[in-house]
PDB file of N, CA and C in Angstrom:
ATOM      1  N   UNK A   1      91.409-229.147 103.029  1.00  0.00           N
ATOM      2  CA  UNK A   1      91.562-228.086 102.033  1.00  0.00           C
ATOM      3  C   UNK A   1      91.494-226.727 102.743  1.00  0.00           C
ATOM      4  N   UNK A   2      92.032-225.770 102.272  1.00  0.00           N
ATOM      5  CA  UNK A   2      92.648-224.506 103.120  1.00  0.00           C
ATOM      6  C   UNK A   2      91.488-223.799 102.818  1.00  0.00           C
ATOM      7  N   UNK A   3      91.015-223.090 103.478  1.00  0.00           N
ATOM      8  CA  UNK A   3      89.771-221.943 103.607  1.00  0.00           C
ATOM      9  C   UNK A   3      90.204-221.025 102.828  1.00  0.00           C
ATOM     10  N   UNK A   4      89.582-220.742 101.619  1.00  0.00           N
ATOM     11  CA  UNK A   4      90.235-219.619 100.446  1.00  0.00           C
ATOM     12  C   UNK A   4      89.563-218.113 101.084  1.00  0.00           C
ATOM     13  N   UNK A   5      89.394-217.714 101.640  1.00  0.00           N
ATOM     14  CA  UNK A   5      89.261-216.266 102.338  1.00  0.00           C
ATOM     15  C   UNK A   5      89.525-216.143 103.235  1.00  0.00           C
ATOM     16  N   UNK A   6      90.501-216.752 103.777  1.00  0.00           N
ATOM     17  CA  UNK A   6      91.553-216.726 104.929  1.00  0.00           C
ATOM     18  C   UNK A   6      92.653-217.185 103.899  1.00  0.00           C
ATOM     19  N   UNK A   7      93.102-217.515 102.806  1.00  0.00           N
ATOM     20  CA  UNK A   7      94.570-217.966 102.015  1.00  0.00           C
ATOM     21  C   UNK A   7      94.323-216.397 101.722  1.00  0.00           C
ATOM     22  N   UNK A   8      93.355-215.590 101.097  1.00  0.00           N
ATOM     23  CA  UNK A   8      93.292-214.455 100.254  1.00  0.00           C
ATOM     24  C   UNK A   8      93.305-213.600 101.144  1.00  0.00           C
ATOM     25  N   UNK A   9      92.693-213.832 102.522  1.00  0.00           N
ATOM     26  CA  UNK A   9      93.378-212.563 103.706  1.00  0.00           C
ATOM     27  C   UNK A   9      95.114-212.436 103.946  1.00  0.00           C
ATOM     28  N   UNK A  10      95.566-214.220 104.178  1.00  0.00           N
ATOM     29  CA  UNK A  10      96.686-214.048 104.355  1.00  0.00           C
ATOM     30  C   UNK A  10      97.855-213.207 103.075  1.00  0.00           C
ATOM     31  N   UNK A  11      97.303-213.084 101.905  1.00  0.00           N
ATOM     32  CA  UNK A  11      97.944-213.165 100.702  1.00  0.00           C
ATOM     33  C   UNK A  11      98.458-211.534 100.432  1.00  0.00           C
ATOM     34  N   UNK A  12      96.834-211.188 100.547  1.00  0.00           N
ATOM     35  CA  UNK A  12      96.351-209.587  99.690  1.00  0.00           C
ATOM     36  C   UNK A  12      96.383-208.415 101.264  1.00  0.00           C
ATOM     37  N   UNK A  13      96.349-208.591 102.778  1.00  0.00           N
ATOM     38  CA  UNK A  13      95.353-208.519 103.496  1.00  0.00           C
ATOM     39  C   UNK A  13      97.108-207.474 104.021  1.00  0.00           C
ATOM     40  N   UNK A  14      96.560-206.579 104.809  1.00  0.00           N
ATOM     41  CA  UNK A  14      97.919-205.142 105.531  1.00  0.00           C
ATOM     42  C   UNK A  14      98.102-205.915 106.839  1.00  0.00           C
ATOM     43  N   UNK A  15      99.724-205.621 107.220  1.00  0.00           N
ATOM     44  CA  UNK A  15     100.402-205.928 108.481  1.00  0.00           C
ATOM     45  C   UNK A  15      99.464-205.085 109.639  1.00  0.00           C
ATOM     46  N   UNK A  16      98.903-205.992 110.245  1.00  0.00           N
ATOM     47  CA  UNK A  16      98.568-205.732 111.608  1.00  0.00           C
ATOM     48  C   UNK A  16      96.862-205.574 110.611  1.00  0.00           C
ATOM     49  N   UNK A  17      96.353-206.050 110.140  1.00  0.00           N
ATOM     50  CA  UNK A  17      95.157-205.705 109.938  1.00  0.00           C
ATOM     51  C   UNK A  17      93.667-206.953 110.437  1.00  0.00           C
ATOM     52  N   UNK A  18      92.841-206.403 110.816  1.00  0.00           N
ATOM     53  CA  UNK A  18      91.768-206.918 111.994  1.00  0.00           C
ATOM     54  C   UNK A  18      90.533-207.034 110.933  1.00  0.00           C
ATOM     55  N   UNK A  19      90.358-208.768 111.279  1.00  0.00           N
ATOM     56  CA  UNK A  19      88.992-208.495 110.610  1.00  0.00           C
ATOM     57  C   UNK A  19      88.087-209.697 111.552  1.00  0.00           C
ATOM     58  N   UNK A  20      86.583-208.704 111.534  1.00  0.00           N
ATOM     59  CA  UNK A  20      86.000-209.681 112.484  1.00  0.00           C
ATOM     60  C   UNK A  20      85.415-210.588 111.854  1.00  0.00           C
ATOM     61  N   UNK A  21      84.638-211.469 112.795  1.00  0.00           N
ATOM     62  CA  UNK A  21      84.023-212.768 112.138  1.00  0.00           C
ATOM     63  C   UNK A  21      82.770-212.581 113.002  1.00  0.00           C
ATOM     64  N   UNK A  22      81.683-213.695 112.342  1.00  0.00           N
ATOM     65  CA  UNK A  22      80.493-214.117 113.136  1.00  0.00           C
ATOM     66  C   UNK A  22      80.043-214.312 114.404  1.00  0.00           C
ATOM     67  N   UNK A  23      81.463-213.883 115.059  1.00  0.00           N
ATOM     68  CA  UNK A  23      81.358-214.420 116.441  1.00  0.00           C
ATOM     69  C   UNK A  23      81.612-212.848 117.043  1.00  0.00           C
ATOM     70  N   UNK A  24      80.659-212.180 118.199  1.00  0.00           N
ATOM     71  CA  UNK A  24      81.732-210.704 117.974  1.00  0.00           C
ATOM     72  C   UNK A  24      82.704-211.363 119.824  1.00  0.00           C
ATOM     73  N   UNK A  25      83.714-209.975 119.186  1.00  0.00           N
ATOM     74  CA  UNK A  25      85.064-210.481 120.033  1.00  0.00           C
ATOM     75  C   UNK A  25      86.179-211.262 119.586  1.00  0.00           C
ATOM     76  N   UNK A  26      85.237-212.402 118.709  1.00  0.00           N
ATOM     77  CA  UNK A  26      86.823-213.005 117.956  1.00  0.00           C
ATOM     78  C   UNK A  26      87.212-212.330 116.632  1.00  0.00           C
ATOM     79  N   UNK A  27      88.352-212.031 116.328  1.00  0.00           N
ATOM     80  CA  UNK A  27      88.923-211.232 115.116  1.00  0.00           C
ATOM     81  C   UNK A  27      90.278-212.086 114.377  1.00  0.00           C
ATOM     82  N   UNK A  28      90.317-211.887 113.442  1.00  0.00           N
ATOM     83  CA  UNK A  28      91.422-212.388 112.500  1.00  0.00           C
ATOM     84  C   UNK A  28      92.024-211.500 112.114  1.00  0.00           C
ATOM     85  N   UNK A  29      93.846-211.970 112.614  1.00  0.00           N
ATOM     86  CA  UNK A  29      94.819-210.656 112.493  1.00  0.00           C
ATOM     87  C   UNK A  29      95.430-211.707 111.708  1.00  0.00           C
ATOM     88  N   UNK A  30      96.012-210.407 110.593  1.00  0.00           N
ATOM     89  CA  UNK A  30      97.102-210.921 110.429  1.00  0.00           C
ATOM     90  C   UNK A  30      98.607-210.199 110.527  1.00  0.00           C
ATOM     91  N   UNK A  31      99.162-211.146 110.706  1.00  0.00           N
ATOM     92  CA  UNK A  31     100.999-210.553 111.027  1.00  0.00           C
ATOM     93  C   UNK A  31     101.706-210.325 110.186  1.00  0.00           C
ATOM     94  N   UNK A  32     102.588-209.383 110.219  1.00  0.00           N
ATOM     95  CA  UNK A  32     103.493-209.441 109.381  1.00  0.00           C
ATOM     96  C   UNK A  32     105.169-210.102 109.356  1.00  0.00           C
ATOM     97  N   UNK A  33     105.234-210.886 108.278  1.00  0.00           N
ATOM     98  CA  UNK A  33     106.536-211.510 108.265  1.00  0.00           C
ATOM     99  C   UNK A  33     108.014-210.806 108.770  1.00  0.00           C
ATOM    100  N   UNK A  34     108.675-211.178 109.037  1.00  0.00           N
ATOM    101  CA  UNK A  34     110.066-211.045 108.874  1.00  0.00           C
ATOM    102  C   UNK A  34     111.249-211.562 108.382  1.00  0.00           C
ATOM    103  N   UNK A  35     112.437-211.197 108.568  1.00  0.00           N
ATOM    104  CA  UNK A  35     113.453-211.987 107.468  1.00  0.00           C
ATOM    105  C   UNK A  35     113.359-213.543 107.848  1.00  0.00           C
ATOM    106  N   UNK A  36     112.959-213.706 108.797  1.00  0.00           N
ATOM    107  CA  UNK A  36     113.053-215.271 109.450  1.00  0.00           C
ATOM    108  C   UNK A  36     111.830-216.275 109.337  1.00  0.00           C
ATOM    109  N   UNK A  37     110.442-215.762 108.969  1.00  0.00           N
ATOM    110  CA  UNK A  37     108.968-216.287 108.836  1.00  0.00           C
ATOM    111  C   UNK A  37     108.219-215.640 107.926  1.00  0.00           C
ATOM    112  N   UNK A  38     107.777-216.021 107.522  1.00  0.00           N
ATOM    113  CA  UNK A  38     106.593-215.418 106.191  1.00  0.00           C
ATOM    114  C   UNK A  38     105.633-214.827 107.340  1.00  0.00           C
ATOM    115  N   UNK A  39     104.633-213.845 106.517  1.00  0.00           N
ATOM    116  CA  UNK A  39     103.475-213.314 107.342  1.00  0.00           C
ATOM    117  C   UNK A  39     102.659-214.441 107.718  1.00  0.00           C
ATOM    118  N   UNK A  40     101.534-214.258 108.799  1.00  0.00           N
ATOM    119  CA  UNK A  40     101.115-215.864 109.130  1.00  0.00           C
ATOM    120  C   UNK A  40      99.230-214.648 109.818  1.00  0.00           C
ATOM    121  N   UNK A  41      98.508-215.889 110.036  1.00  0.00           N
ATOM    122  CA  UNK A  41      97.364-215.008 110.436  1.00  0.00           C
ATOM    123  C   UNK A  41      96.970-215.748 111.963  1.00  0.00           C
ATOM    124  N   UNK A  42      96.367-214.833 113.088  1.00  0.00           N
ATOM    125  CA  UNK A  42      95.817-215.489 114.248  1.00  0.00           C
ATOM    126  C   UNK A  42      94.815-215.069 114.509  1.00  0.00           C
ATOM    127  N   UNK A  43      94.583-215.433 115.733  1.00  0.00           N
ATOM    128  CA  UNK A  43      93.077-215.128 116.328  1.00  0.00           C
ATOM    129  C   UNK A  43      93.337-213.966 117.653  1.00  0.00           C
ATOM    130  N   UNK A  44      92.225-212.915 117.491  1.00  0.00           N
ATOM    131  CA  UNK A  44      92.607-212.238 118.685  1.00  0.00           C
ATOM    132  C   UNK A  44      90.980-212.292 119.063  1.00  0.00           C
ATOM    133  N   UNK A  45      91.418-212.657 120.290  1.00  0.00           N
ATOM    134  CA  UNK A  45      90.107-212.489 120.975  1.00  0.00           C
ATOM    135  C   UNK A  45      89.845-210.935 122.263  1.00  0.00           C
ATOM    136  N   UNK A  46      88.946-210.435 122.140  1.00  0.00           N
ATOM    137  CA  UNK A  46      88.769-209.187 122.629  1.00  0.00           C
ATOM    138  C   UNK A  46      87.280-208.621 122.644  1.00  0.00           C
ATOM    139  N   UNK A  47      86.953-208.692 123.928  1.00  0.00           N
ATOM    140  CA  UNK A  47      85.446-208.639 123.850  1.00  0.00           C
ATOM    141  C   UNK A  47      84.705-207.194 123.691  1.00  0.00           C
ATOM    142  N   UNK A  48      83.538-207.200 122.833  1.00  0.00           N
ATOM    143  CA  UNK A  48      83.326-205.793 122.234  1.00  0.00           C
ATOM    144  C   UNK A  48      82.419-205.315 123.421  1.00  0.00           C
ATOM    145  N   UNK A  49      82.243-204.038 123.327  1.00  0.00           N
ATOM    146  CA  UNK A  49      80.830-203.484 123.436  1.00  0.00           C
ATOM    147  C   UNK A  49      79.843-203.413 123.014  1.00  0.00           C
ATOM    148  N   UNK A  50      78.836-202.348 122.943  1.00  0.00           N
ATOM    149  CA  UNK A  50      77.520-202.554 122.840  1.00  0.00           C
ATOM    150  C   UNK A  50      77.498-201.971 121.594  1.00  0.00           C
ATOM    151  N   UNK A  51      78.429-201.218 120.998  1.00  0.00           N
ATOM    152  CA  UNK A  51      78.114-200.944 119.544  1.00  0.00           C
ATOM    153  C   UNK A  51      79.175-201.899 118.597  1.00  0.00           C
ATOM    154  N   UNK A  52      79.821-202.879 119.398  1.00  0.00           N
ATOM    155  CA  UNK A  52      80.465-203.906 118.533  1.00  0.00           C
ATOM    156  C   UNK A  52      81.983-203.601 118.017  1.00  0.00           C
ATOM    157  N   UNK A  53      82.461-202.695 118.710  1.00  0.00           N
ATOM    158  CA  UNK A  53      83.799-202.318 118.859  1.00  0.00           C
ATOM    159  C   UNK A  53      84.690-202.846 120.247  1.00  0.00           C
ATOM    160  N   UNK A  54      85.799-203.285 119.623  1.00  0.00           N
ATOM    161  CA  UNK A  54      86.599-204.311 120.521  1.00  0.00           C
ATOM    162  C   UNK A  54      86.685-202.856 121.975  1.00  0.00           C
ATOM    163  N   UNK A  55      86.884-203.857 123.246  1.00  0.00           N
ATOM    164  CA  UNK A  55      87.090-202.912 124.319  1.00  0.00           C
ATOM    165  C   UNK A  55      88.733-202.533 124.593  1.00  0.00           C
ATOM    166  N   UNK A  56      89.582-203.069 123.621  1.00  0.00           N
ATOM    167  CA  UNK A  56      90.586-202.836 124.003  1.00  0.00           C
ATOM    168  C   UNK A  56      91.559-202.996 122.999  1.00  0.00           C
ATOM    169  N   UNK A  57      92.690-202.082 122.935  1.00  0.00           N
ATOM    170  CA  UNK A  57      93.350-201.604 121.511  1.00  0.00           C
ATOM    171  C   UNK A  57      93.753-202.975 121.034  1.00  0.00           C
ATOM    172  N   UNK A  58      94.219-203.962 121.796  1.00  0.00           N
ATOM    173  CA  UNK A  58      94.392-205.394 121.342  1.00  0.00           C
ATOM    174  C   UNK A  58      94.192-206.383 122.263  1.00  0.00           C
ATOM    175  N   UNK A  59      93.615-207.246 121.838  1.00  0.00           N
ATOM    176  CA  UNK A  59      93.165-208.419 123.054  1.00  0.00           C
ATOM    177  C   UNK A  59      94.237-209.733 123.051  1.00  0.00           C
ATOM    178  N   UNK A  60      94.092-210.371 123.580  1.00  0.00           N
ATOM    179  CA  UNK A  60      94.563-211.687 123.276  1.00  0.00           C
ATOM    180  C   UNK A  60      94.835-212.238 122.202  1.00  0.00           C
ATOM    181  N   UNK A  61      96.332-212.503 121.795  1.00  0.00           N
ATOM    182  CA  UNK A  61      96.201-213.193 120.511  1.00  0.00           C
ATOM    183  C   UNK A  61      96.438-214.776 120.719  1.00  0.00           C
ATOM    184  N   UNK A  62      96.001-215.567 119.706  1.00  0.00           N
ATOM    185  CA  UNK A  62      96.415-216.700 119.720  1.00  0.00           C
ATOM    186  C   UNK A  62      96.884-217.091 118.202  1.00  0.00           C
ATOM    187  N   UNK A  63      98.239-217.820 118.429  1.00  0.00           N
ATOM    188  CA  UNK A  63      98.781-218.269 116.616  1.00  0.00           C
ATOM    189  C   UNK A  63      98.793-219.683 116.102  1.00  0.00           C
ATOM    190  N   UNK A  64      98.029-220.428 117.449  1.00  0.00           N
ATOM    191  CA  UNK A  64      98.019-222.053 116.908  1.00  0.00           C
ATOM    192  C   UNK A  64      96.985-222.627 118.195  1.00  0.00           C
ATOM    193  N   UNK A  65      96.378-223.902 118.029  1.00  0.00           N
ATOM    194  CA  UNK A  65      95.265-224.458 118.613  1.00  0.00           C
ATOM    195  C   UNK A  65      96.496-224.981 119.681  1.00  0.00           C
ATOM    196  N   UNK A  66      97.622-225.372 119.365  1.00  0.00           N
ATOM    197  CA  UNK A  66      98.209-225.602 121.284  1.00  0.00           C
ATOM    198  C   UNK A  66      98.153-223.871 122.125  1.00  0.00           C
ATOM    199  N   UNK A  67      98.371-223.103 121.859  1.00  0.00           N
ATOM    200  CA  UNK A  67      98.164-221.942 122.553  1.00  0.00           C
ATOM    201  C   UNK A  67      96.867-221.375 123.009  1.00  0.00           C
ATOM    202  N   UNK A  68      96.067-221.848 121.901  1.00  0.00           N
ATOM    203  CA  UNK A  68      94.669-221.991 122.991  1.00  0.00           C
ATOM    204  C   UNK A  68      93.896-222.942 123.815  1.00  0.00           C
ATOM    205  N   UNK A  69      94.927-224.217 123.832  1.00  0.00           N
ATOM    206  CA  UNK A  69      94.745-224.466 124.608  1.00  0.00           C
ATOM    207  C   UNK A  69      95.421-224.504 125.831  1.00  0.00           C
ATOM    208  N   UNK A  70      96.666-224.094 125.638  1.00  0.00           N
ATOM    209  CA  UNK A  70      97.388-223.580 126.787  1.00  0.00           C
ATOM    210  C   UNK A  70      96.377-222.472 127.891  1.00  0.00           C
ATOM    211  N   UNK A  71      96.194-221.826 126.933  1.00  0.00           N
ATOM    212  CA  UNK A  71      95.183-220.369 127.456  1.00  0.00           C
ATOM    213  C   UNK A  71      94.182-220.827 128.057  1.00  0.00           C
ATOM    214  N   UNK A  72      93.324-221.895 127.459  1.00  0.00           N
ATOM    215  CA  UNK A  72      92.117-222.306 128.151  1.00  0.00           C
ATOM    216  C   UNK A  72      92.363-222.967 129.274  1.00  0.00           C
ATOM    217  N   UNK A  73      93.470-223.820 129.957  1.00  0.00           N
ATOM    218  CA  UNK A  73      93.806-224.172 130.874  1.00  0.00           C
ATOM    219  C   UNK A  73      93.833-223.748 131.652  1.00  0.00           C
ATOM    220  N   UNK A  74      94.767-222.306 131.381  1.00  0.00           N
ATOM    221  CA  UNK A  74      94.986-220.798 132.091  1.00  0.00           C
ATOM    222  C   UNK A  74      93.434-220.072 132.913  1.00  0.00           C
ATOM    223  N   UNK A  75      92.779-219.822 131.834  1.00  0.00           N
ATOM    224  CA  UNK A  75      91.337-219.185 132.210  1.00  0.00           C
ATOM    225  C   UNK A  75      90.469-220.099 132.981  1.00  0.00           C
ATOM    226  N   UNK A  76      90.358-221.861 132.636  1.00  0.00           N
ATOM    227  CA  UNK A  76      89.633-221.917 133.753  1.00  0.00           C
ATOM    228  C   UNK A  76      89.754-222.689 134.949  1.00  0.00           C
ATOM    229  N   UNK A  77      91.293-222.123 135.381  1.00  0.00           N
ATOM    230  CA  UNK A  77      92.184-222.624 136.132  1.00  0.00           C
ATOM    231  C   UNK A  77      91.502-221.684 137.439  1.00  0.00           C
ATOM    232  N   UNK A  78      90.219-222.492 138.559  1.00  0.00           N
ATOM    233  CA  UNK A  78      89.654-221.683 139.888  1.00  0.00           C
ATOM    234  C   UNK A  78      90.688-220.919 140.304  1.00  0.00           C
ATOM    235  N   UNK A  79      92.123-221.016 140.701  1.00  0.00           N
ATOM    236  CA  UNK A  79      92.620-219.939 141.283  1.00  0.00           C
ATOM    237  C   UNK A  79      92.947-218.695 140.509  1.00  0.00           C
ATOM    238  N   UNK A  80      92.710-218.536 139.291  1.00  0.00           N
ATOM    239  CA  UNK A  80      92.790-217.020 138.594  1.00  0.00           C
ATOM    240  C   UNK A  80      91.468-216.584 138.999  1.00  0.00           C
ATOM    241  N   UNK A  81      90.179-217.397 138.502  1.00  0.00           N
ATOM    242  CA  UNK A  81      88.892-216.247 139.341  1.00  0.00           C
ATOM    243  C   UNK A  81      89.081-216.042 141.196  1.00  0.00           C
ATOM    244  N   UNK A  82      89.506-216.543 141.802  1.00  0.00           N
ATOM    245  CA  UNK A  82      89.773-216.198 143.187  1.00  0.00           C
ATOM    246  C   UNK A  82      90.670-214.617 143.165  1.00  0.00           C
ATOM    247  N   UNK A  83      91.665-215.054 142.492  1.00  0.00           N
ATOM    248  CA  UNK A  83      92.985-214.316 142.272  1.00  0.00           C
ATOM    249  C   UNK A  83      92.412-212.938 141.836  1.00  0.00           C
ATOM    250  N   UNK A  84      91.599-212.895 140.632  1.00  0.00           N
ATOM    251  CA  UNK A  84      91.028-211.630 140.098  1.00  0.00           C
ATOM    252  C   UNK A  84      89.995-210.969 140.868  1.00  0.00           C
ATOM    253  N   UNK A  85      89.495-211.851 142.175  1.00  0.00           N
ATOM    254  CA  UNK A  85      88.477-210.923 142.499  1.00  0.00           C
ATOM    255  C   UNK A  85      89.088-210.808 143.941  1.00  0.00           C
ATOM    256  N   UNK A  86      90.105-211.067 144.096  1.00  0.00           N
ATOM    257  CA  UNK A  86      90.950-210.287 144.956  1.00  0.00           C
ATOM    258  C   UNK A  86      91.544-208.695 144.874  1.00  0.00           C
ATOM    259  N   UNK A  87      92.107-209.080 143.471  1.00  0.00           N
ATOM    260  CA  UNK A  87      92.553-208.020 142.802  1.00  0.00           C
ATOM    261  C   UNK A  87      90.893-206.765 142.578  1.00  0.00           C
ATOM    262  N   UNK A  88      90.635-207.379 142.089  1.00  0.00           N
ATOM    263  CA  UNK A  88      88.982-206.541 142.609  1.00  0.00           C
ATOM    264  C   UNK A  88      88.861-205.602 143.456  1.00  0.00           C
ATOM    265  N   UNK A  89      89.049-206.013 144.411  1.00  0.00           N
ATOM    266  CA  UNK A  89      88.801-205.725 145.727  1.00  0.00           C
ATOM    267  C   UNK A  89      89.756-204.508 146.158  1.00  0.00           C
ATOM    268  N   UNK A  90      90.787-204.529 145.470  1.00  0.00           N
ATOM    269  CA  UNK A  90      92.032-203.908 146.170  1.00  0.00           C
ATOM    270  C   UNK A  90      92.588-202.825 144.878  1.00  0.00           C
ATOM    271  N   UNK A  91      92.132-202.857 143.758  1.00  0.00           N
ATOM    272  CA  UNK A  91      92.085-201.539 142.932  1.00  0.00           C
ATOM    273  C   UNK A  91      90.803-200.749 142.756  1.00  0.00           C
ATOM    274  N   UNK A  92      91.191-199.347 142.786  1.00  0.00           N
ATOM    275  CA  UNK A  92      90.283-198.288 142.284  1.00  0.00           C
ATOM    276  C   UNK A  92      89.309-199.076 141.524  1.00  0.00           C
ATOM    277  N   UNK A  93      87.976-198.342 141.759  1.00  0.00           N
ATOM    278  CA  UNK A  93      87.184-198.246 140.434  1.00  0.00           C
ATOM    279  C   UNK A  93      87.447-197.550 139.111  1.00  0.00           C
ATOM    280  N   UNK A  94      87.106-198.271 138.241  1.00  0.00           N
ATOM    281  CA  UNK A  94      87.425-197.542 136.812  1.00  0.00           C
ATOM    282  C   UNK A  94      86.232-196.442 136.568  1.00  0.00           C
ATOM    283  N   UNK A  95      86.495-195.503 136.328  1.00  0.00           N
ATOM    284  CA  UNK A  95      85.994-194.305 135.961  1.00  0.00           C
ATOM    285  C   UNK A  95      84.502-194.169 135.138  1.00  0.00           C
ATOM    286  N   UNK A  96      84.220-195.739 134.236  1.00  0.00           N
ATOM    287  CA  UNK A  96      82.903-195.866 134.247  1.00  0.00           C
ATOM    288  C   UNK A  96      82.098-196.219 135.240  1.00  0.00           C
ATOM    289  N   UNK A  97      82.326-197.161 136.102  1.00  0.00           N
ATOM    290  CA  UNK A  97      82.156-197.253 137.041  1.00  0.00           C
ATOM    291  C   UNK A  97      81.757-196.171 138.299  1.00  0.00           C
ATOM    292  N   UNK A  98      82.225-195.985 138.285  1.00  0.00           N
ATOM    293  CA  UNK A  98      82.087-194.335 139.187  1.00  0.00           C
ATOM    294  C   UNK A  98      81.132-193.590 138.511  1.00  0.00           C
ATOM    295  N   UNK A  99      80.756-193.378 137.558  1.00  0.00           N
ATOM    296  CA  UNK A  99      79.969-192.711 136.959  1.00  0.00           C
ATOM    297  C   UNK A  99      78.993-193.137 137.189  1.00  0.00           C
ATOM    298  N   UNK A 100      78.609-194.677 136.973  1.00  0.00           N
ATOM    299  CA  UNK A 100      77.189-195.251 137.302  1.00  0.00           C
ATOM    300  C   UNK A 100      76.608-195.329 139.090  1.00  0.00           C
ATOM    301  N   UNK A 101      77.805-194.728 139.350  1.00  0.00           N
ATOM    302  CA  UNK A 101      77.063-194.868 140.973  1.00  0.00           C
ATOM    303  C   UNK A 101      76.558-193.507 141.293  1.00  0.00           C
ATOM    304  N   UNK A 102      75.692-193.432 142.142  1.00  0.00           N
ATOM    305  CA  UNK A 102      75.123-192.187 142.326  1.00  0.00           C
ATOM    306  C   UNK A 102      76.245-191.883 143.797  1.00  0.00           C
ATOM    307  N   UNK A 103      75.444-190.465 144.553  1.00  0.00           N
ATOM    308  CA  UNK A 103      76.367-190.201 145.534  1.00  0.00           C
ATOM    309  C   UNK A 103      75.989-191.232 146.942  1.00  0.00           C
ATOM    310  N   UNK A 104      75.136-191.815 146.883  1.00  0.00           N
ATOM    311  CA  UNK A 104      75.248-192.734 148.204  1.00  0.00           C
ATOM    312  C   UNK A 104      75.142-193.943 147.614  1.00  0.00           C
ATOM    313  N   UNK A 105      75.867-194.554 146.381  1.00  0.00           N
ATOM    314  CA  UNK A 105      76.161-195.825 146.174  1.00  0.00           C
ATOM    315  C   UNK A 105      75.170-196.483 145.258  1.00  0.00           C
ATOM    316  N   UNK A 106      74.268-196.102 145.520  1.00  0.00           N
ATOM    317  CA  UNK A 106      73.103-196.566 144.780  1.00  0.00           C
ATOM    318  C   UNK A 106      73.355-196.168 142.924  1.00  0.00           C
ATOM    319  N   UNK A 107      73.228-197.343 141.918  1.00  0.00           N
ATOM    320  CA  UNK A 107      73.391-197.375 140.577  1.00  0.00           C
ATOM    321  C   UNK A 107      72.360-196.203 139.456  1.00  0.00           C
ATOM    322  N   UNK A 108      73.249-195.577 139.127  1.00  0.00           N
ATOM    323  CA  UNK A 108      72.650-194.616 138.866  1.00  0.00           C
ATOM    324  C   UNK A 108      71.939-195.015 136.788  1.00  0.00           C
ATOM    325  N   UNK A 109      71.347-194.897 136.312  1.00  0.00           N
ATOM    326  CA  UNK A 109      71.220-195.680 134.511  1.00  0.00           C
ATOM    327  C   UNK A 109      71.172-194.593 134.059  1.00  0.00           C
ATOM    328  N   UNK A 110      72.170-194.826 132.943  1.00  0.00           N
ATOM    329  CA  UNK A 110      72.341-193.958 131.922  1.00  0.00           C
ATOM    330  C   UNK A 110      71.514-193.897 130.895  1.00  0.00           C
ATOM    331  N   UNK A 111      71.159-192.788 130.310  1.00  0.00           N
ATOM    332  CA  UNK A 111      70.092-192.603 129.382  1.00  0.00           C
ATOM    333  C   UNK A 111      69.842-191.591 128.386  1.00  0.00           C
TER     334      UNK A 111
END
């Protein structure tokens, strides 16, 4: 039987509109249709901060349980963490970052 506040998100609920759940980071979008598909709803996953706001204008979406598990294959596939902390290594620091370091490296806490 279909989850009636997810039928009544999909029904009543605005194109492109985000709603979170119990879990923070995971969110329920829903899409909007076109001449070819009715509107449909997914999962975006996007991990928050410390006041519970997503870190990023849109995270990951997913629109069916084969795509997450495609994805999960993806993520904990050892050569992407090798791969990313290569990449690590070889871009700038991000600008928060830099902030928390003091001038001889040492972590500076914000307060």
């Amino acid at each position: 039987m279909p989850d009636e506040k997810l039928l009544q998100f999909l029904k009543s609920g605005k194109d492109w509109e985000r709603r979170a759940t119990t879990v923070p980071g995971i969110f329920i979008l829903r899409l909007p249709g076109d001449g070819k598909r009715p509107a449909s709803l997914a999962v975006e996953l996007n991990p928050v901060d410390e006041a519970g706001r997503p870190m990023k204008k849109r995270g990951l979406v997913l629109r069916s349980s084969e795509e997450l598990k495609a994805f999960r294959e993806l993520i904990n596939n050892e050569k992407l963490e090798t791969l990313m902390s290569r990449i690590d290594e070889v871009n700038p620091r991000s600008m928060a970052a830099r902030r928390r370091m003091g001038a001889g490296g040492e972590e500076v806490f914000e307060i």
